[in-house]
N, C-alpha and C. Protein backbone atom coordinates (compact mmCIF):
# COMPACT_ATOMS: atom_id res chain seq x y z
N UNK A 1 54.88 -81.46 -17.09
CA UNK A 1 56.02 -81.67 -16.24
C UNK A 1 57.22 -82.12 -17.07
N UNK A 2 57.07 -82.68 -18.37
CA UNK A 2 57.84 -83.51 -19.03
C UNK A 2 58.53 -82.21 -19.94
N UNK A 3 57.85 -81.14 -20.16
CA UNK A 3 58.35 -80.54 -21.20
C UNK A 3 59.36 -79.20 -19.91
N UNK A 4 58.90 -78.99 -19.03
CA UNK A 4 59.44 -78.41 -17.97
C UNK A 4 61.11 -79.47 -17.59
N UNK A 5 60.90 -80.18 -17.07
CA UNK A 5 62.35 -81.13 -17.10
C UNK A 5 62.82 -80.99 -17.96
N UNK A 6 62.63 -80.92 -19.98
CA UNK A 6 63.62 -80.90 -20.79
C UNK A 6 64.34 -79.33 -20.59
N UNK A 7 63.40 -78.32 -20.11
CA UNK A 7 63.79 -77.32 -20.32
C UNK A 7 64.84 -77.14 -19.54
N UNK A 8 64.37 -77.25 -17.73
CA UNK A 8 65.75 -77.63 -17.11
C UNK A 8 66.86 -78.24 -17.25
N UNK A 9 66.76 -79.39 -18.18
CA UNK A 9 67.50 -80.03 -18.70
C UNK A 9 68.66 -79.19 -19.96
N UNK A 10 68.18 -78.68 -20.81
CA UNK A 10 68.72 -77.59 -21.78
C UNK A 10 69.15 -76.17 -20.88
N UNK A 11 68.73 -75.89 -20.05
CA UNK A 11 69.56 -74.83 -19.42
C UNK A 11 70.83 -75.26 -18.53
N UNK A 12 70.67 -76.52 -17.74
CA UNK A 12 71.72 -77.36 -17.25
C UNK A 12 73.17 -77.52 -18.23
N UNK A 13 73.11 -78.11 -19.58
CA UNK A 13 73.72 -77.92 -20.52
C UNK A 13 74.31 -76.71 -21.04
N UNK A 14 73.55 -75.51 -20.96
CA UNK A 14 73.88 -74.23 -21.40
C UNK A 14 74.86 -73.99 -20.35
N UNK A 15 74.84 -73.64 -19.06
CA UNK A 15 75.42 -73.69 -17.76
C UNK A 15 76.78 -74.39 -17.98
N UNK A 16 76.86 -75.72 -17.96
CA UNK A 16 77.66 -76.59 -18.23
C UNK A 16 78.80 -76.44 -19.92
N UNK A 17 78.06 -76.00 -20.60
CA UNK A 17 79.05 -75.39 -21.53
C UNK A 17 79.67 -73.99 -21.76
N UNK A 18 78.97 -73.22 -20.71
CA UNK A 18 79.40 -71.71 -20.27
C UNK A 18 80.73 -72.30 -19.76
N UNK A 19 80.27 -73.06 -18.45
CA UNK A 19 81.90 -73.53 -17.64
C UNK A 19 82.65 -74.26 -18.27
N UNK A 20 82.50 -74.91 -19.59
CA UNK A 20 83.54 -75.36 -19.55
C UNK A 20 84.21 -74.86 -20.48
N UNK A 21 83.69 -73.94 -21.56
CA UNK A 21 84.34 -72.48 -22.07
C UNK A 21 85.30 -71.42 -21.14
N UNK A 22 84.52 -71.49 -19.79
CA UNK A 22 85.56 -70.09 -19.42
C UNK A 22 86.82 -71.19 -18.83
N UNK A 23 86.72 -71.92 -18.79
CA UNK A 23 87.70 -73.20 -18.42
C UNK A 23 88.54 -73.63 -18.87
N UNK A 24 88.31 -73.50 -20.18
CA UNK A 24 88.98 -74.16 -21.29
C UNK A 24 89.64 -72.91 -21.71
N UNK A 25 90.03 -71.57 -21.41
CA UNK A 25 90.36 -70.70 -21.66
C UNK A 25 91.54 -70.53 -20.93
N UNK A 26 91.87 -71.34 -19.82
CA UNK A 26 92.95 -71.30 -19.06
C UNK A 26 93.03 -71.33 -17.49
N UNK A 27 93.91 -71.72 -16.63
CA UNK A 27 93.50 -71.11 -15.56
C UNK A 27 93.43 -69.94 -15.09
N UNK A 28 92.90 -69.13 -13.90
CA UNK A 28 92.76 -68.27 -13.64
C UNK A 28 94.32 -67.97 -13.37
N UNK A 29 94.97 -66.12 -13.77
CA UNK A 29 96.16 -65.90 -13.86
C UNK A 29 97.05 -66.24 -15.33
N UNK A 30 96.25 -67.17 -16.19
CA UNK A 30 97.30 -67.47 -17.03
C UNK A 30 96.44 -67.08 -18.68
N UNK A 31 96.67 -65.90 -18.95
CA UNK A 31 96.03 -65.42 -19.85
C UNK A 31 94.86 -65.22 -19.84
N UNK A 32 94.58 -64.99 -18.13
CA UNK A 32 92.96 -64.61 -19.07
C UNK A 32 92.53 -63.56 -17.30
N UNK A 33 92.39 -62.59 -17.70
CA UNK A 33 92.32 -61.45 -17.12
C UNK A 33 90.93 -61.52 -15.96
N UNK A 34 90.97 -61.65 -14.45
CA UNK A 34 90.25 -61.82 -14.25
C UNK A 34 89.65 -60.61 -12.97
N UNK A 35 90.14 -59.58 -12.99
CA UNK A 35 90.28 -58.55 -12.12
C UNK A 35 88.94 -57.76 -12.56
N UNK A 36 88.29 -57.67 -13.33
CA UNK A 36 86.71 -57.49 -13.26
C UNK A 36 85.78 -58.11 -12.72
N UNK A 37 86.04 -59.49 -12.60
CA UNK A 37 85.20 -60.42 -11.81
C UNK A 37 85.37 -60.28 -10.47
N UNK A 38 86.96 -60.33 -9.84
CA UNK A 38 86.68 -60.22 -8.87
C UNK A 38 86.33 -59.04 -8.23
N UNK A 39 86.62 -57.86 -8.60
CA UNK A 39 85.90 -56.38 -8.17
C UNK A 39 84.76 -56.89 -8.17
N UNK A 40 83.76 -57.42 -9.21
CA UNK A 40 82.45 -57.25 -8.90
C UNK A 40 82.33 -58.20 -7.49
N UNK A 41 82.76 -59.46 -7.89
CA UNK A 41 82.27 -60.10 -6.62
C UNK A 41 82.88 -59.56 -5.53
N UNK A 42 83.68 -58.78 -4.70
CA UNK A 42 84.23 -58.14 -3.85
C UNK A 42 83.10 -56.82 -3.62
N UNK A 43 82.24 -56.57 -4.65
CA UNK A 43 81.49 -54.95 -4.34
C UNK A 43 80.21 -55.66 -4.05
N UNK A 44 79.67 -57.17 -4.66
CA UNK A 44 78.41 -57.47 -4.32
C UNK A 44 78.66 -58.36 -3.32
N UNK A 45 79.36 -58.65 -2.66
CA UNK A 45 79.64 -59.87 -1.66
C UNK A 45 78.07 -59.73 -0.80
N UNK A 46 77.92 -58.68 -0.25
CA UNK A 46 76.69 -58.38 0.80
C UNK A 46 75.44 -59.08 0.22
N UNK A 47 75.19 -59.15 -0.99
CA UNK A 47 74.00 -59.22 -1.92
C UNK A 47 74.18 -60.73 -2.26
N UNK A 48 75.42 -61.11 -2.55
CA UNK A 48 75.38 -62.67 -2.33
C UNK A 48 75.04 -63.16 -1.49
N UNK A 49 75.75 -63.03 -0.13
CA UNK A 49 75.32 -63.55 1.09
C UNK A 49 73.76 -63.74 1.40
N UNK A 50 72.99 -62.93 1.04
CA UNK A 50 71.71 -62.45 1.32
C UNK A 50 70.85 -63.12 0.62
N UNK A 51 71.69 -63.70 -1.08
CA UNK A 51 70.81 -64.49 -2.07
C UNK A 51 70.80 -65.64 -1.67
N UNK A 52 72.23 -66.04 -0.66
CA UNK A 52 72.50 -67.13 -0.63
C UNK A 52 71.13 -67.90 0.50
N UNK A 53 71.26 -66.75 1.79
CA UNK A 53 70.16 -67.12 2.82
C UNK A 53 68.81 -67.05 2.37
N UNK A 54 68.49 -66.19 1.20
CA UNK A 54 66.98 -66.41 1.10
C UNK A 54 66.81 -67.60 0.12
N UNK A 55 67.32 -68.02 -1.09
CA UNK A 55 67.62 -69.40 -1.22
C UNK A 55 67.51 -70.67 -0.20
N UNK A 56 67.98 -70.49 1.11
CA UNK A 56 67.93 -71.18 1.92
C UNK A 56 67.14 -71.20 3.10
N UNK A 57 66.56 -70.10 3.00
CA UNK A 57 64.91 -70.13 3.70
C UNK A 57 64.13 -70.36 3.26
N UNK A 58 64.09 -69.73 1.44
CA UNK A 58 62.95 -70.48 0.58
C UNK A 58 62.89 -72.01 0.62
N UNK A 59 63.97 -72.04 0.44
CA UNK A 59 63.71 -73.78 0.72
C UNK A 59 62.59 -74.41 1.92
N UNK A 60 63.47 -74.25 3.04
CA UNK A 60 62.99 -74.64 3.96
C UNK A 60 61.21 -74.03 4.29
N UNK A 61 60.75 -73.07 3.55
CA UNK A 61 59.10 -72.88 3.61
C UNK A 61 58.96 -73.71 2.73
N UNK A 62 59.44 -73.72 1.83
CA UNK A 62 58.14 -74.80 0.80
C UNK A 62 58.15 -75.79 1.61
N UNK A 63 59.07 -76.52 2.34
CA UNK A 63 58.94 -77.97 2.64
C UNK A 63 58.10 -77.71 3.91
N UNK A 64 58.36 -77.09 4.88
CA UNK A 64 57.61 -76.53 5.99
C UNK A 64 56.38 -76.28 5.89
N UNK A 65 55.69 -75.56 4.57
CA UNK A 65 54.46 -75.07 4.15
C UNK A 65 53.70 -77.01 3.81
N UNK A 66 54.48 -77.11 3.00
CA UNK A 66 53.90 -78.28 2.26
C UNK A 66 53.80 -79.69 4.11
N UNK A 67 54.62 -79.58 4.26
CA UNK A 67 54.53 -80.40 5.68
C UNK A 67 53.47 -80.29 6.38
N UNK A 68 53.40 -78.72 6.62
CA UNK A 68 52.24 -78.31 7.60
C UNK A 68 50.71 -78.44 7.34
N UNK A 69 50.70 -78.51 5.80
CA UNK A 69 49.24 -78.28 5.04
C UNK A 69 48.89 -80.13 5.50
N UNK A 70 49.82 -81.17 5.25
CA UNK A 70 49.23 -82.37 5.62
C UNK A 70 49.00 -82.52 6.93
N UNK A 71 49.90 -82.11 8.05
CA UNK A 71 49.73 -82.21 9.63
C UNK A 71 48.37 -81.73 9.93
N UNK A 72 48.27 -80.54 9.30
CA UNK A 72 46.87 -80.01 9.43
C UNK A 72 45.64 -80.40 9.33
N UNK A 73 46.01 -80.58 8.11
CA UNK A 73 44.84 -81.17 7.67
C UNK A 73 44.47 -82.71 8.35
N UNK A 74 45.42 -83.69 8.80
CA UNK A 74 45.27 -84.67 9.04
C UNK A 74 44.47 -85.97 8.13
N UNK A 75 45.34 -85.85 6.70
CA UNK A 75 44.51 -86.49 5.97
C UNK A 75 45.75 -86.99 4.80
N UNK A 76 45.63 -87.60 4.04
CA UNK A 76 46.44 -87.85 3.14
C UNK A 76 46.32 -88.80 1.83
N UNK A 77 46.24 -87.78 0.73
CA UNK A 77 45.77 -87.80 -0.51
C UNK A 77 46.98 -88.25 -1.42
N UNK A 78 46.39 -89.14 -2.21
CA UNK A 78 47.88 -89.36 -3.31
C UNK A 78 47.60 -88.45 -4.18
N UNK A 79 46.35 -88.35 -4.71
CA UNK A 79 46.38 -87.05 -5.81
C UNK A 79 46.82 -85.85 -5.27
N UNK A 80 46.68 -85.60 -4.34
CA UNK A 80 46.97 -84.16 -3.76
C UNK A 80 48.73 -83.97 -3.62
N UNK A 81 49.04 -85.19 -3.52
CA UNK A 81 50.73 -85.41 -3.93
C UNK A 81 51.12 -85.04 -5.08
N UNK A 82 50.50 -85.77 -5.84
CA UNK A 82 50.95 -85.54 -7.25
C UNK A 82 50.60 -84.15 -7.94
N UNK A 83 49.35 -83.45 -7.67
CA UNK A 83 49.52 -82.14 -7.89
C UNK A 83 50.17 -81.05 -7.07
N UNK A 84 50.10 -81.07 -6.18
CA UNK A 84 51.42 -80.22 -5.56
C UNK A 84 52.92 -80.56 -5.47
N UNK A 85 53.09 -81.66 -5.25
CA UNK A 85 54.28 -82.59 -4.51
C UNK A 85 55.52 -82.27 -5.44
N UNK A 86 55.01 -82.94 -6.80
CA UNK A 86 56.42 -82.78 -8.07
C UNK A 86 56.87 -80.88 -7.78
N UNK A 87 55.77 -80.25 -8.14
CA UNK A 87 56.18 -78.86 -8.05
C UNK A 87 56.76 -78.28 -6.84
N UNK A 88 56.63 -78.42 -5.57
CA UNK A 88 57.39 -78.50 -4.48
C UNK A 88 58.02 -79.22 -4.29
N UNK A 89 58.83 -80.05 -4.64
CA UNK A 89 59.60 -80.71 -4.56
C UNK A 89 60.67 -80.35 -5.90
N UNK A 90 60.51 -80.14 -7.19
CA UNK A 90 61.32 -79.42 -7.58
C UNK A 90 61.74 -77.93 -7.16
N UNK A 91 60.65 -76.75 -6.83
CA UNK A 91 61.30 -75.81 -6.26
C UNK A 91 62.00 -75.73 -5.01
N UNK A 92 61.95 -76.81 -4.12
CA UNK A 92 62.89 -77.59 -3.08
C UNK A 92 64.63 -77.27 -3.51
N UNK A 93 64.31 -78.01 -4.90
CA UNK A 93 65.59 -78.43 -5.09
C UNK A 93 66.45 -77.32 -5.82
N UNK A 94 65.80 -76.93 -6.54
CA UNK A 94 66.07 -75.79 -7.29
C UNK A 94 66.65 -74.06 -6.13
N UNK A 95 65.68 -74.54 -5.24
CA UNK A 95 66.10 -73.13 -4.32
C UNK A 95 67.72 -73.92 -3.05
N UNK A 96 67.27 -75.01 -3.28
CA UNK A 96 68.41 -75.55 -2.05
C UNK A 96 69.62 -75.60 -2.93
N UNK A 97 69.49 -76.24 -4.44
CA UNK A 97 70.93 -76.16 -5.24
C UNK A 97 71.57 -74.72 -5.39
N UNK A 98 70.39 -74.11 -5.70
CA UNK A 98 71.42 -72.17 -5.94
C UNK A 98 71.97 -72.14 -4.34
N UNK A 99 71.61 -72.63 -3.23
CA UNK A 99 72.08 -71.88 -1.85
C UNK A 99 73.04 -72.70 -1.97
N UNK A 100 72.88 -73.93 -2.46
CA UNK A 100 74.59 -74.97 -2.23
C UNK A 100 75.66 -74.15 -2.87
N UNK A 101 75.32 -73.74 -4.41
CA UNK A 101 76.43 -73.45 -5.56
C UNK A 101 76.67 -71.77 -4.87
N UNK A 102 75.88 -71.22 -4.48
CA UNK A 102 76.63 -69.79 -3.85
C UNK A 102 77.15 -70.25 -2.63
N UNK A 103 76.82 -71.03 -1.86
CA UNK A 103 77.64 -70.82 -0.73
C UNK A 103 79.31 -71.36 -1.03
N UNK A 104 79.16 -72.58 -2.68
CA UNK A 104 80.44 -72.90 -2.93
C UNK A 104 81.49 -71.65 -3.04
N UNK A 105 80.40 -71.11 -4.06
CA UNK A 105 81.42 -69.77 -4.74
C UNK A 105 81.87 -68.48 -3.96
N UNK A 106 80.90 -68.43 -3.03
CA UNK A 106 81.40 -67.91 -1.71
C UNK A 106 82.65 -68.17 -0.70
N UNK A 107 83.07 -69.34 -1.14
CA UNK A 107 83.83 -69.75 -0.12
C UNK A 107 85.51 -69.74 -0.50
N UNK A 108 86.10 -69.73 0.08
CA UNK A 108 87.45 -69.54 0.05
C UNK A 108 87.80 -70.51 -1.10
N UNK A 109 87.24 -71.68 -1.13
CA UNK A 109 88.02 -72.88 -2.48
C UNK A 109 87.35 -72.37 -3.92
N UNK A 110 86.24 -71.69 -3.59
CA UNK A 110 85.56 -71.29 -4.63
C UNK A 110 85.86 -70.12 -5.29
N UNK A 111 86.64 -69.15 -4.60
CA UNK A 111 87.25 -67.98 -4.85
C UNK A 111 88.20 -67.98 -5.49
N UNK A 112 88.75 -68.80 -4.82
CA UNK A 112 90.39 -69.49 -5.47
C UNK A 112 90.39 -70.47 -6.75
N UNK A 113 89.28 -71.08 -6.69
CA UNK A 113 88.70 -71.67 -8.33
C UNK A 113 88.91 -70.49 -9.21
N UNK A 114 88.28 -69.57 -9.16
CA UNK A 114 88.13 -68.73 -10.13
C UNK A 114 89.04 -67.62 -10.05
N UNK A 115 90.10 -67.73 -8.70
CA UNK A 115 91.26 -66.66 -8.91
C UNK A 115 90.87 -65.54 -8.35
N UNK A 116 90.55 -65.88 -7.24
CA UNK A 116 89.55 -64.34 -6.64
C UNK A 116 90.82 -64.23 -5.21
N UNK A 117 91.47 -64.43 -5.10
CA UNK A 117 92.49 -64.82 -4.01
C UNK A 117 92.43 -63.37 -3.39
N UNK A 118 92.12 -62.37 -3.83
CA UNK A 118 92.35 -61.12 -3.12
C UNK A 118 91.07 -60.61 -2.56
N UNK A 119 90.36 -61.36 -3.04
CA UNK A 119 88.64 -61.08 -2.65
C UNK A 119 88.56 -62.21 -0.94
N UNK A 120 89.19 -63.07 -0.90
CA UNK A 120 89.56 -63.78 0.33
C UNK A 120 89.50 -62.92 1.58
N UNK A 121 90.27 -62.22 1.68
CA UNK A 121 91.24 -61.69 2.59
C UNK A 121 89.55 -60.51 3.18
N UNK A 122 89.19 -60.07 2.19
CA UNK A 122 88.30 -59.39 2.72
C UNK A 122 86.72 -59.45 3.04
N UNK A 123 86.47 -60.81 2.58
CA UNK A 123 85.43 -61.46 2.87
C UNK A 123 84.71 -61.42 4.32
N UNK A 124 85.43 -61.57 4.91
CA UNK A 124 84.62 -61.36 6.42
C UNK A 124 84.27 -60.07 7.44
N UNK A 125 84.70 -59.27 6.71
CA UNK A 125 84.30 -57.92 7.43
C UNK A 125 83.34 -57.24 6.57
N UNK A 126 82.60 -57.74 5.96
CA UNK A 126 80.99 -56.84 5.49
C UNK A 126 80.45 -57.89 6.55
């Protein structure tokens, strides 16, 4: 579990210095060309939306699954915590954070973060 957290941990960082590279490059509009990005996100919008909800159903089964297996059973194990629990409970979080961060980037403040201002306007009719 320990060597799994560093790893998350080192991709968190990678992530985090991606953004603050394309960031540090300027704002969106001011030298730095961003009309490929938003075409794409304007042609996959449908496919976001869709990542965004199954992200957010996955969630809600693991916790539902994992809920139901104790109701059921009517019993309750600490070991049985600790071997399932950490691992559902990180893919919890992991599937509920991607549905948070797309639904950010989805959204009108998030568009406009990155200069998508024309991708706005047409967002709601797919």
């Amino acid at each position: 579990m320990k060597k799994l957290l560093q790893k998350f941990g080192v991709a968190g960082i990678v992530v985090l210095a991606g953004g603050a590279a394309a960031l540090a490059a300027g704002p969106a509009g001011v030298g730095v060309d961003q009309s490929g990005l938003c075409a794409l996100i304007g042609q996959m919008q449908g496919v976001f939306k869709i990542l965004r909800t199954l992200a957010f159903v996955g969630a809600a089964f693991i916790i539902a699954g994992w809920a139901w297996g104790y109701i059921s059973s009517g019993k309750f194990e600490m070991e049985d915590l600790r071997k399932k629990g950490t691992g559902m409970l990180v893919g919890f979080v992991l599937l509920f954070g991607i549905g948070i961060v797309l639904q950010f980037f989805l959204s009108s403040a998030g568009l406009e973060l990155i200069g998508c201002q024309d991708v706005i306007l047409n967002w709601g009719n797919v």
